[in-house]
N, C-alpha and C. Protein backbone atom coordinates (compact mmCIF):
# COMPACT_ATOMS: atom_id res chain seq x y z
N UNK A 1 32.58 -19.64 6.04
CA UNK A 1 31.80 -20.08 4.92
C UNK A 1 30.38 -19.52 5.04
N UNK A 2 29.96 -19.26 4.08
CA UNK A 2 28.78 -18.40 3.75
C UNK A 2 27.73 -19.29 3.20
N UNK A 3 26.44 -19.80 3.72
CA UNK A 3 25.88 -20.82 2.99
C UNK A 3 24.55 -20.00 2.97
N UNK A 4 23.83 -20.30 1.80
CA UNK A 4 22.28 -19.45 1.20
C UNK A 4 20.71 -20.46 1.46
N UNK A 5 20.21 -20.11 2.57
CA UNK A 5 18.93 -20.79 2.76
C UNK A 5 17.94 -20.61 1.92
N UNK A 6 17.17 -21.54 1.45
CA UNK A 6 16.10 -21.04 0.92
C UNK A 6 14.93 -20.23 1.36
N UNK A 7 14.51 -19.26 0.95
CA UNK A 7 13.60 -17.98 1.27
C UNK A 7 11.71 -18.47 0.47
N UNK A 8 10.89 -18.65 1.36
CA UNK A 8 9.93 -18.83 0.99
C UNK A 8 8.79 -17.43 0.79
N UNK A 9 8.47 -16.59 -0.28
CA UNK A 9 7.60 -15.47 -0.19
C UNK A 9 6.21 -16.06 -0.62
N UNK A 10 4.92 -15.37 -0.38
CA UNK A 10 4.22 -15.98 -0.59
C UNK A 10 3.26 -14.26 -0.45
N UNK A 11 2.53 -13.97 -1.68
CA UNK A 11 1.91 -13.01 -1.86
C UNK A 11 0.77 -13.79 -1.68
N UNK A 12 -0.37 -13.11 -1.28
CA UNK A 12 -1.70 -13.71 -0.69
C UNK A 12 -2.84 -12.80 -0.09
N UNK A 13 -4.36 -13.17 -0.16
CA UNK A 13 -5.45 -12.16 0.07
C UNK A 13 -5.05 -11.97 1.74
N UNK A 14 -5.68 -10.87 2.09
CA UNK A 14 -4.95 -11.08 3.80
C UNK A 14 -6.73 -11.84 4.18
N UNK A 15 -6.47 -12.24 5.55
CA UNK A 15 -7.35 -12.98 6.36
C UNK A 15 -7.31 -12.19 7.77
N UNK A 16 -8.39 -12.51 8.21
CA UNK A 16 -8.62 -11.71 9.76
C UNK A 16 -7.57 -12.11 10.50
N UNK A 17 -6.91 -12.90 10.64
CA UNK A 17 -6.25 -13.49 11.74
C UNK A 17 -4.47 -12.80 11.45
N UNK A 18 -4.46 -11.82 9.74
CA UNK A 18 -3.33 -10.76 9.70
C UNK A 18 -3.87 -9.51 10.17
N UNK A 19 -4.80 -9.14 10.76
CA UNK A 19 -4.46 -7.81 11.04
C UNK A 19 -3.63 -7.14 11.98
N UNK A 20 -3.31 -8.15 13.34
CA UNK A 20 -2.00 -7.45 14.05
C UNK A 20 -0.85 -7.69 13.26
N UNK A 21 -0.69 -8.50 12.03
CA UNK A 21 0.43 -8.83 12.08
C UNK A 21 0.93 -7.65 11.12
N UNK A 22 0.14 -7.53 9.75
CA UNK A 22 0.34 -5.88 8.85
C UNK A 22 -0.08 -4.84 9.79
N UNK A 23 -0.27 -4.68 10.80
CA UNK A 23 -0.54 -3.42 11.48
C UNK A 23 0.58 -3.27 11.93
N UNK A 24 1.07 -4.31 12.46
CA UNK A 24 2.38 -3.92 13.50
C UNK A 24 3.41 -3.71 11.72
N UNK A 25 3.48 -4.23 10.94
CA UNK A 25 4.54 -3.54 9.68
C UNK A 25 3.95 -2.80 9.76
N UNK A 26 3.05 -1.83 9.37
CA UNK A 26 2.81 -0.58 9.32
C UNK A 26 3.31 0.31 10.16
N UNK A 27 3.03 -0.43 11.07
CA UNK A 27 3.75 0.98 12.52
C UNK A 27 5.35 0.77 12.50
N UNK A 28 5.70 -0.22 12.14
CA UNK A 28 7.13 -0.32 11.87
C UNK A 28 8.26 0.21 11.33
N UNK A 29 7.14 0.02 9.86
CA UNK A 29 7.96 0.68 8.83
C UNK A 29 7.70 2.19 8.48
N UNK A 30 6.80 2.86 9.57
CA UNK A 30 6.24 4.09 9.14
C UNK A 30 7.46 4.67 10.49
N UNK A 31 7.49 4.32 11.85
CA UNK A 31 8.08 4.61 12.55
C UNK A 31 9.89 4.73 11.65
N UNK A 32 10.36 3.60 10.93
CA UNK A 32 11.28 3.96 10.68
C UNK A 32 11.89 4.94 9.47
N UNK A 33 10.53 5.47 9.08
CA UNK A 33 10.70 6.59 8.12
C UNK A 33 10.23 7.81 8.75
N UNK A 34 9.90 7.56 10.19
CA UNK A 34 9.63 9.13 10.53
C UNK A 34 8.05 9.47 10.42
N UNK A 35 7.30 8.50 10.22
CA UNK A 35 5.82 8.96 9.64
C UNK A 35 4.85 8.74 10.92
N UNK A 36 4.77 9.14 11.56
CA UNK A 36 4.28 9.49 13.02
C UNK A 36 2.71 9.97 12.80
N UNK A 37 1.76 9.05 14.06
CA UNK A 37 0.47 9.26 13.63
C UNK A 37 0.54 10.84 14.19
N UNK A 38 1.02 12.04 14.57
CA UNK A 38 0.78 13.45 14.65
C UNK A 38 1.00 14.01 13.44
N UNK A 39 1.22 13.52 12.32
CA UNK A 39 2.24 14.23 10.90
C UNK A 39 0.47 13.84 10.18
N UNK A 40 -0.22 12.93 10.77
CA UNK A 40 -1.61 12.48 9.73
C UNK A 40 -1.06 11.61 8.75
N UNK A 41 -0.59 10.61 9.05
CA UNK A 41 0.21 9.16 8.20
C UNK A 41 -0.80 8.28 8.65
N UNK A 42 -0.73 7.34 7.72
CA UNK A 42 -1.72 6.20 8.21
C UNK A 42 -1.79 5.27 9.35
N UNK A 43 -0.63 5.65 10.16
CA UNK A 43 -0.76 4.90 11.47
C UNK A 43 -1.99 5.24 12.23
N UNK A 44 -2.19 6.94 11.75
CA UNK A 44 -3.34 7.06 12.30
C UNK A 44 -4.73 6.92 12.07
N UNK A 45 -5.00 6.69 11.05
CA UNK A 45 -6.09 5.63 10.59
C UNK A 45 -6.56 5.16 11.73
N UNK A 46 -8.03 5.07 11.65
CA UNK A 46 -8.83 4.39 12.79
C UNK A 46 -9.18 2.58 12.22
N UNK A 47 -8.65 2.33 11.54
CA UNK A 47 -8.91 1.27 10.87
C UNK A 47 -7.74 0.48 10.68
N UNK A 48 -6.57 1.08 11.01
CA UNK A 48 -5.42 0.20 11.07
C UNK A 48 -5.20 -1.01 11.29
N UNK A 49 -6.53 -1.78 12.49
CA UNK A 49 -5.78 -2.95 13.25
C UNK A 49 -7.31 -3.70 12.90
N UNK A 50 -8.04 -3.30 12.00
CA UNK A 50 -8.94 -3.88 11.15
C UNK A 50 -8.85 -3.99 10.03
N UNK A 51 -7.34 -4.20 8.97
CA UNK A 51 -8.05 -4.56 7.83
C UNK A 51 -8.45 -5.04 6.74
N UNK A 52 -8.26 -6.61 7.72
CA UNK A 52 -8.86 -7.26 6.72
C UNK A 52 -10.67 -6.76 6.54
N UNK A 53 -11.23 -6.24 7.64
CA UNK A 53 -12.42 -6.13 7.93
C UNK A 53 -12.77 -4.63 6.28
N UNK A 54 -11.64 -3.89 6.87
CA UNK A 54 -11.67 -2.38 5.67
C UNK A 54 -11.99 -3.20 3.89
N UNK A 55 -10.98 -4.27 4.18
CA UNK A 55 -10.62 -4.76 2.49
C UNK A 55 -11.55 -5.62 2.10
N UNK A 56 -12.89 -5.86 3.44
CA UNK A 56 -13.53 -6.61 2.65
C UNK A 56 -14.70 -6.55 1.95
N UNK A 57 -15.06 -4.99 1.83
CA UNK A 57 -15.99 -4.18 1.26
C UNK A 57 -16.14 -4.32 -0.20
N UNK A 58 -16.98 -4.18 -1.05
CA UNK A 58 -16.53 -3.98 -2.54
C UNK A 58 -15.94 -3.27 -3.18
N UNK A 59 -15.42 -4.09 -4.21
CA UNK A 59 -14.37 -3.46 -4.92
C UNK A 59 -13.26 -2.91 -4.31
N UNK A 60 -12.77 -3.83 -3.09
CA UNK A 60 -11.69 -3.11 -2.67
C UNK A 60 -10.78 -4.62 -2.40
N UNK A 61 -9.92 -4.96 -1.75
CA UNK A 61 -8.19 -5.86 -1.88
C UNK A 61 -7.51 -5.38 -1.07
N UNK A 62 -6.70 -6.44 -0.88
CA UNK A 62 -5.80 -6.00 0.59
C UNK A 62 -4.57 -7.44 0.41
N UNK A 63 -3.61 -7.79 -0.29
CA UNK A 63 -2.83 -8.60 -0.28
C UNK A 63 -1.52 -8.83 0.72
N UNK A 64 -1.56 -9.66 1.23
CA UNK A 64 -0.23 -9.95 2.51
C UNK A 64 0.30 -10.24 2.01
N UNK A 65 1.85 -9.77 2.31
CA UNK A 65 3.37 -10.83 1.47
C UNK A 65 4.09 -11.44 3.19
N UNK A 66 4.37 -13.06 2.53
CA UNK A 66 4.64 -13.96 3.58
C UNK A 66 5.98 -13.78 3.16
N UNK A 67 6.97 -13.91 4.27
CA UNK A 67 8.30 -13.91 4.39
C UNK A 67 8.66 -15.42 5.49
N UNK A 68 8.83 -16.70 4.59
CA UNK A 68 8.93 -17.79 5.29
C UNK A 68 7.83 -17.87 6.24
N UNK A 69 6.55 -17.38 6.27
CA UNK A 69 5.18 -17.76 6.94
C UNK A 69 5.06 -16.75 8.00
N UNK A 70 5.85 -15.93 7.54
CA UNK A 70 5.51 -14.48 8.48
C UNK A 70 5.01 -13.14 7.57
N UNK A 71 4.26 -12.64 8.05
CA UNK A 71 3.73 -11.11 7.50
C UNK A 71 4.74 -9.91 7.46
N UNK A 72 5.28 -9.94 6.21
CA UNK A 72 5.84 -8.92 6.48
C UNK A 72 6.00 -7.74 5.26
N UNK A 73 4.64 -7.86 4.71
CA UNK A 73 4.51 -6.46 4.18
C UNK A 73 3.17 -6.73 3.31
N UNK A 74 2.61 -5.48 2.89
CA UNK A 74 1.23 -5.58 1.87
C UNK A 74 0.97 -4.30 1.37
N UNK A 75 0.11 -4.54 0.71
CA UNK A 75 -0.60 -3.34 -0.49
C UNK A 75 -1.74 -3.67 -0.51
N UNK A 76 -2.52 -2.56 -0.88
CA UNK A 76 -3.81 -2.76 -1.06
C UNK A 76 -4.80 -1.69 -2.63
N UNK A 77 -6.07 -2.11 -2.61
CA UNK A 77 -7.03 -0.95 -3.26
C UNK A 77 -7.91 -0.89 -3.03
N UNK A 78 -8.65 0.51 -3.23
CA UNK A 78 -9.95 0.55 -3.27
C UNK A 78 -10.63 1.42 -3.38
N UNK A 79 -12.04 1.94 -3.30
CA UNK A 79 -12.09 3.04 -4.05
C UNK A 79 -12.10 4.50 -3.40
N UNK A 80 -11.44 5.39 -3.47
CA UNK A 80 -11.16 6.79 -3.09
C UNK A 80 -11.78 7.19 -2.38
N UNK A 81 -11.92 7.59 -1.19
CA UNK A 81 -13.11 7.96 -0.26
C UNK A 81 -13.15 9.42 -0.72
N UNK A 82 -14.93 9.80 -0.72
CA UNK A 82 -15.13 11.11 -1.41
C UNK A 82 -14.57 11.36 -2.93
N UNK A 83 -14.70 10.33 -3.70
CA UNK A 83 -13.97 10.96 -5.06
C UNK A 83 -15.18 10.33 -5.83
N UNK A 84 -15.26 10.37 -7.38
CA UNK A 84 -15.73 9.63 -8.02
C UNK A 84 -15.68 8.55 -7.96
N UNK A 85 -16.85 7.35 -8.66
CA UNK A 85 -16.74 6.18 -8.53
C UNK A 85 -16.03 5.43 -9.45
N UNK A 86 -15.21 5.99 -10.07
CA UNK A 86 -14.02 5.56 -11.04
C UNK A 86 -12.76 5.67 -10.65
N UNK A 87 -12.95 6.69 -9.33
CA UNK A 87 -11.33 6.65 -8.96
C UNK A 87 -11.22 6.33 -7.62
N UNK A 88 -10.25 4.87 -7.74
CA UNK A 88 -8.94 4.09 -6.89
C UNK A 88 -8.42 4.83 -6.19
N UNK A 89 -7.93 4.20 -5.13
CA UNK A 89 -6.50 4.46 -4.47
C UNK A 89 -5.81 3.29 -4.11
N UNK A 90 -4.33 3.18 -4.86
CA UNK A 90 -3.43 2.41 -4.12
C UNK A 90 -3.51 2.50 -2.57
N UNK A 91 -2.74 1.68 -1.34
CA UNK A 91 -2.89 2.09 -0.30
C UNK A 91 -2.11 0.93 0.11
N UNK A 92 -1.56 1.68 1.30
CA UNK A 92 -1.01 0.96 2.21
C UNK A 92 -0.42 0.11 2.02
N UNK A 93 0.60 0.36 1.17
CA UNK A 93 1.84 -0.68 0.82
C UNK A 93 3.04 -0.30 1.53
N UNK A 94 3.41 -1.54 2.58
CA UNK A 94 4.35 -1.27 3.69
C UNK A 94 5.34 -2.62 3.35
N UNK A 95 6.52 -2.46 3.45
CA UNK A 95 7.43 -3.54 3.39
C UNK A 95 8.13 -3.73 3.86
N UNK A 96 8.63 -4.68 5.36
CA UNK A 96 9.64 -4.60 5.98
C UNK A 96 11.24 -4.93 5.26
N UNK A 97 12.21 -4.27 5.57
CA UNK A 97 13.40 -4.13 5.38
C UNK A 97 13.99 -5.48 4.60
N UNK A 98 13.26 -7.01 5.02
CA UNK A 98 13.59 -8.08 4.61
C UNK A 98 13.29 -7.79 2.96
N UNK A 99 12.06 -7.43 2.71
CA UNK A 99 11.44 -8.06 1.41
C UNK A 99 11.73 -6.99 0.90
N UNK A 100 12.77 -5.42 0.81
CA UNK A 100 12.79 -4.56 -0.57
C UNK A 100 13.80 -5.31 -1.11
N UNK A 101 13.84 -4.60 -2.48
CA UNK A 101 14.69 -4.85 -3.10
C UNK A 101 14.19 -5.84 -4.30
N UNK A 102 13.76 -7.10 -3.96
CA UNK A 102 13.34 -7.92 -4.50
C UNK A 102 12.05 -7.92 -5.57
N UNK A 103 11.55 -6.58 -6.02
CA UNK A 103 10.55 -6.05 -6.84
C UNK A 103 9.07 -6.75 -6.69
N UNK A 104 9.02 -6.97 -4.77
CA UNK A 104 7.80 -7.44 -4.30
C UNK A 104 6.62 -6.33 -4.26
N UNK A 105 7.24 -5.09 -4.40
CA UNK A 105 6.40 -3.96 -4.50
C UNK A 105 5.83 -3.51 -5.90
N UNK A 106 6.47 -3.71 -6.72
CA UNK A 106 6.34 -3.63 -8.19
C UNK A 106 5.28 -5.02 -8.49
N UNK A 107 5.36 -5.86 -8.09
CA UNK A 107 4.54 -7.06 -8.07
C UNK A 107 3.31 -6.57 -7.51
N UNK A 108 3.11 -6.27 -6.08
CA UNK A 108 1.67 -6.13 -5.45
C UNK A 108 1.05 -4.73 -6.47
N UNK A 109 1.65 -3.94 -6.92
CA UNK A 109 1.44 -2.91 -7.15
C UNK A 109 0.22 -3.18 -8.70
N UNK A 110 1.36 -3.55 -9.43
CA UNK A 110 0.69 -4.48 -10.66
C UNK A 110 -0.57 -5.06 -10.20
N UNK A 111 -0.11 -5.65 -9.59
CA UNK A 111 -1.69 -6.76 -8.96
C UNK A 111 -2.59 -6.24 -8.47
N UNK A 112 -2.81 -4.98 -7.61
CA UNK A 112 -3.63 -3.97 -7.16
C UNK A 112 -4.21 -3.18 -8.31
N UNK A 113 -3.09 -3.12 -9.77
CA UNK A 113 -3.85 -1.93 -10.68
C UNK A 113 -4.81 -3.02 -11.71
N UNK A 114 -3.96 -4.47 -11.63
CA UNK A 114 -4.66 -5.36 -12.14
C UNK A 114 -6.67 -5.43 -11.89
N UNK A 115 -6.99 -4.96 -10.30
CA UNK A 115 -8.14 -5.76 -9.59
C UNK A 115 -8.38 -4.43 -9.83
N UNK A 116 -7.71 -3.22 -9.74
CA UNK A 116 -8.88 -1.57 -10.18
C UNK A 116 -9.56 -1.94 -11.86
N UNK A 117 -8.54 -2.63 -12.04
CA UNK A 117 -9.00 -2.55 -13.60
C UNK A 117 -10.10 -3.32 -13.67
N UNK A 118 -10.59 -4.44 -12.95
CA UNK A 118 -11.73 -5.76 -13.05
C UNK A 118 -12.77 -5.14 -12.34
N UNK A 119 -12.57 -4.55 -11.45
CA UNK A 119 -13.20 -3.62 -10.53
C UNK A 119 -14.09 -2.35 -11.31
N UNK A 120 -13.50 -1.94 -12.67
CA UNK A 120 -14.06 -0.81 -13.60
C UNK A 120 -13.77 0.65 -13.29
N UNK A 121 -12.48 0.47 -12.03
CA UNK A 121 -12.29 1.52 -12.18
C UNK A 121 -11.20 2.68 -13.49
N UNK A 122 -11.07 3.25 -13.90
CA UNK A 122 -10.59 4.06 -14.84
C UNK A 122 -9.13 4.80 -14.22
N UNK A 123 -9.43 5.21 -13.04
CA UNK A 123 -7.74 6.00 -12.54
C UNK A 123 -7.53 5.20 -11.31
N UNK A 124 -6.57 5.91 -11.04
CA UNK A 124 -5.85 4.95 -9.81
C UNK A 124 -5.08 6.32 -9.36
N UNK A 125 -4.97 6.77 -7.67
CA UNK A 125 -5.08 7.99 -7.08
C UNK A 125 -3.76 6.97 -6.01
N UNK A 126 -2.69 8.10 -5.78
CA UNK A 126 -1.97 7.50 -4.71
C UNK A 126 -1.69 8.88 -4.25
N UNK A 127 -1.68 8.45 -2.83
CA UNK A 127 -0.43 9.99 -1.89
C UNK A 127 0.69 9.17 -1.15
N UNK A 128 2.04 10.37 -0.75
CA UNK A 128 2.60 9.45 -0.21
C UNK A 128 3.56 10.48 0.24
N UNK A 129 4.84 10.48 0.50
CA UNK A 129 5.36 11.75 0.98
C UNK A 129 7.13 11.53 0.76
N UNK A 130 7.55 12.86 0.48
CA UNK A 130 8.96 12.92 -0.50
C UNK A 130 9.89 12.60 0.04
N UNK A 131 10.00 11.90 0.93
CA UNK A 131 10.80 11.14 1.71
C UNK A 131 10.87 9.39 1.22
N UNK A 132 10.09 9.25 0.68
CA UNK A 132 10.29 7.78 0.30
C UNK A 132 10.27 7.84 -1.09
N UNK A 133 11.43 8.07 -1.02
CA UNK A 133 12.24 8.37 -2.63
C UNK A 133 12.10 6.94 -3.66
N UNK A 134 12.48 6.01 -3.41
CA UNK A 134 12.51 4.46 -3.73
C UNK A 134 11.29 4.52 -4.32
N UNK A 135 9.95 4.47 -3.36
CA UNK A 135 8.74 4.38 -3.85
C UNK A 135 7.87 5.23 -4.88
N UNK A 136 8.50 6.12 -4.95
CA UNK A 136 8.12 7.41 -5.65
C UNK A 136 8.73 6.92 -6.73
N UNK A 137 9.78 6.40 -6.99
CA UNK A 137 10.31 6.10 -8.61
C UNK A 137 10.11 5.09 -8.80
N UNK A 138 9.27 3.97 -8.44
CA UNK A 138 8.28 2.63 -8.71
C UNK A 138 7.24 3.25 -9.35
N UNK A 139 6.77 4.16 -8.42
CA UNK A 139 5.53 4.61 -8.79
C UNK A 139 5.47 5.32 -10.26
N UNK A 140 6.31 6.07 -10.51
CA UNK A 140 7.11 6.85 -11.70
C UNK A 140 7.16 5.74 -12.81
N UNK A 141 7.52 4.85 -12.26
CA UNK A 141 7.80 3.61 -13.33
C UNK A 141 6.73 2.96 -13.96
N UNK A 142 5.86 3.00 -13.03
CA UNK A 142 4.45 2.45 -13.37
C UNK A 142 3.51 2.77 -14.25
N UNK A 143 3.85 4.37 -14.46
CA UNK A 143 2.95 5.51 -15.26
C UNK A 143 2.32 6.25 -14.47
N UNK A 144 2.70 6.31 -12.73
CA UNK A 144 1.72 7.39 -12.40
C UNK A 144 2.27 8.92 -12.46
N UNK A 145 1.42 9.32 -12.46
CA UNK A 145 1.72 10.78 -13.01
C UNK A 145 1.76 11.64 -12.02
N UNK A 146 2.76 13.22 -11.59
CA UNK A 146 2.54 13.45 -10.39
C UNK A 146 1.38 14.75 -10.64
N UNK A 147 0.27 15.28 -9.87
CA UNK A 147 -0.50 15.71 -9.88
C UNK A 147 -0.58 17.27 -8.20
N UNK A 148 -0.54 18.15 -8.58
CA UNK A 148 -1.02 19.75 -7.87
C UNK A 148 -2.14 19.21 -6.73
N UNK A 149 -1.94 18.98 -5.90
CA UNK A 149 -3.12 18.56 -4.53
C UNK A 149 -3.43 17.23 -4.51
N UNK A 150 -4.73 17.17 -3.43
CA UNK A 150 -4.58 15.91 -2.93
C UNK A 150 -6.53 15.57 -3.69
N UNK A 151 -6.73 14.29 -3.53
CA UNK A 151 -8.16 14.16 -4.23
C UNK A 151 -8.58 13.27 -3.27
N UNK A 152 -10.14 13.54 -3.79
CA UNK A 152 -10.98 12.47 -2.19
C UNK A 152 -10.64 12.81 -0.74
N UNK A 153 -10.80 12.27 -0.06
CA UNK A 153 -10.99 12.20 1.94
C UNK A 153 -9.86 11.18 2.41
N UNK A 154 -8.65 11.37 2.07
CA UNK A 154 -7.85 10.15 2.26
C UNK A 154 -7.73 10.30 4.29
N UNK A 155 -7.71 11.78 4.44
CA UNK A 155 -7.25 12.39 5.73
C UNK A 155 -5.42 12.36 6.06
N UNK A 156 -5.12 12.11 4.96
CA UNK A 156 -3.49 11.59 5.27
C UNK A 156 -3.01 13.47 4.66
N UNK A 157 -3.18 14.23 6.04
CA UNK A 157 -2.84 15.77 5.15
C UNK A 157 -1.34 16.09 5.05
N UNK A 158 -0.72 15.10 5.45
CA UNK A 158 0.80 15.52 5.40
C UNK A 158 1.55 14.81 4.32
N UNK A 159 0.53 14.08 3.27
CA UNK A 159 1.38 13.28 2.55
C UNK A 159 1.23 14.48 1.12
N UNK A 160 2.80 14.87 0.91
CA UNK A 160 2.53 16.21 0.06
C UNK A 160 2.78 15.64 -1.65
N UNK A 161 2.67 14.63 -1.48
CA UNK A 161 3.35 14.05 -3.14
C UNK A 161 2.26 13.26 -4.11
N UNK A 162 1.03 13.46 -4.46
CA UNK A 162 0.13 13.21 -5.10
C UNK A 162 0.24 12.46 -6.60
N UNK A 163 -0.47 11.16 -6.81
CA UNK A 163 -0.16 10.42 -8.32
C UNK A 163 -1.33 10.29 -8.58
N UNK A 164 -1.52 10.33 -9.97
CA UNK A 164 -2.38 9.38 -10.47
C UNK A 164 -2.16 8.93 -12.14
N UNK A 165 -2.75 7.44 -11.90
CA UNK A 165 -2.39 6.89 -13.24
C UNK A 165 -3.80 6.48 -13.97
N UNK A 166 -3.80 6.69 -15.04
CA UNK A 166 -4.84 6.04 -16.65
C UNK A 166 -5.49 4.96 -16.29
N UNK A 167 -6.07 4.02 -16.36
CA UNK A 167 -5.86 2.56 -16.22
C UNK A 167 -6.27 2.31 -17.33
């Protein structure tokens, strides 16, 4: 017999006391796609295991998704390092294996273009790399558009798949 527990998610601002916990999804879920801090993926970020500290700058967000009171995935925004002051970047939306499927990414995602928009920014800039096929056709879904190079100082030089959307 097969019986169905109830599943508690809980999308939420992150707090200092998540940063090992989205760092370690990050290294998780980047490790299980192959995205290795030598490739220039965001594991290697010097800011990885700070950031709530990164998200709490202006005009920038950083949302945790709780899986029954555990961390296990997030998204973020903010504004483009080296770009204009109108243009965003999605970022760092990692989701452990529990929470796809369930259009928790399509949710944070919304909610991230929601706070560029209150924020005044005008575009919204993502990179990401052609291996994460799934995410690439969310993103597709969303209206971002795919775009010839990379924009701003992201330092992520191996991510070869460039978006950006209108807001």
């Amino acid at each position: 017999m097969t019986t169905s527990l109830p599943v508690s998610v809980l999308v939420r601002p992150i707090r200092p006391e998540d940063n090992a916990a989205i760092a370690s999804v990050i290294r998780h879920v980047s490790a299980e796609f192959g995205l290795t801090a030598d490739k220039g993926y965001t594991v290697a970020d010097p800011n990885l295991d700070h950031l709530y500290e990164s998200y709490s700058q202006p005009r920038c967000a950083y949302w945790v998704v709780e899986l029954d009171g555990v961390v296990a995935g997030g998204g973020g925004m903010a504004p483009l390092s080296g770009a204009e002051d109108d243009l965003c970047e999605l970022q760092k939306m990692y989701f452990m294996p529990s929470l796809r499927g369930q259009g928790l990414a399509k949710r944070l995602a919304l909610q991230a273009i929601d706070h560029a928009r209150q924020q005044g920014f005008a575009r919204c800039y993502l990179e990401t790399t052609a291996s994460l096929t799934q995410a690439i056709a969310l993103y597709e879904r969303l209206g971002f558009q795919h775009i010839d190079g990379a924009m701003g100082n992201t330092g992520h030089v191996d991510c070869e798949v460039t978006m950006i959307k209108y807001l």
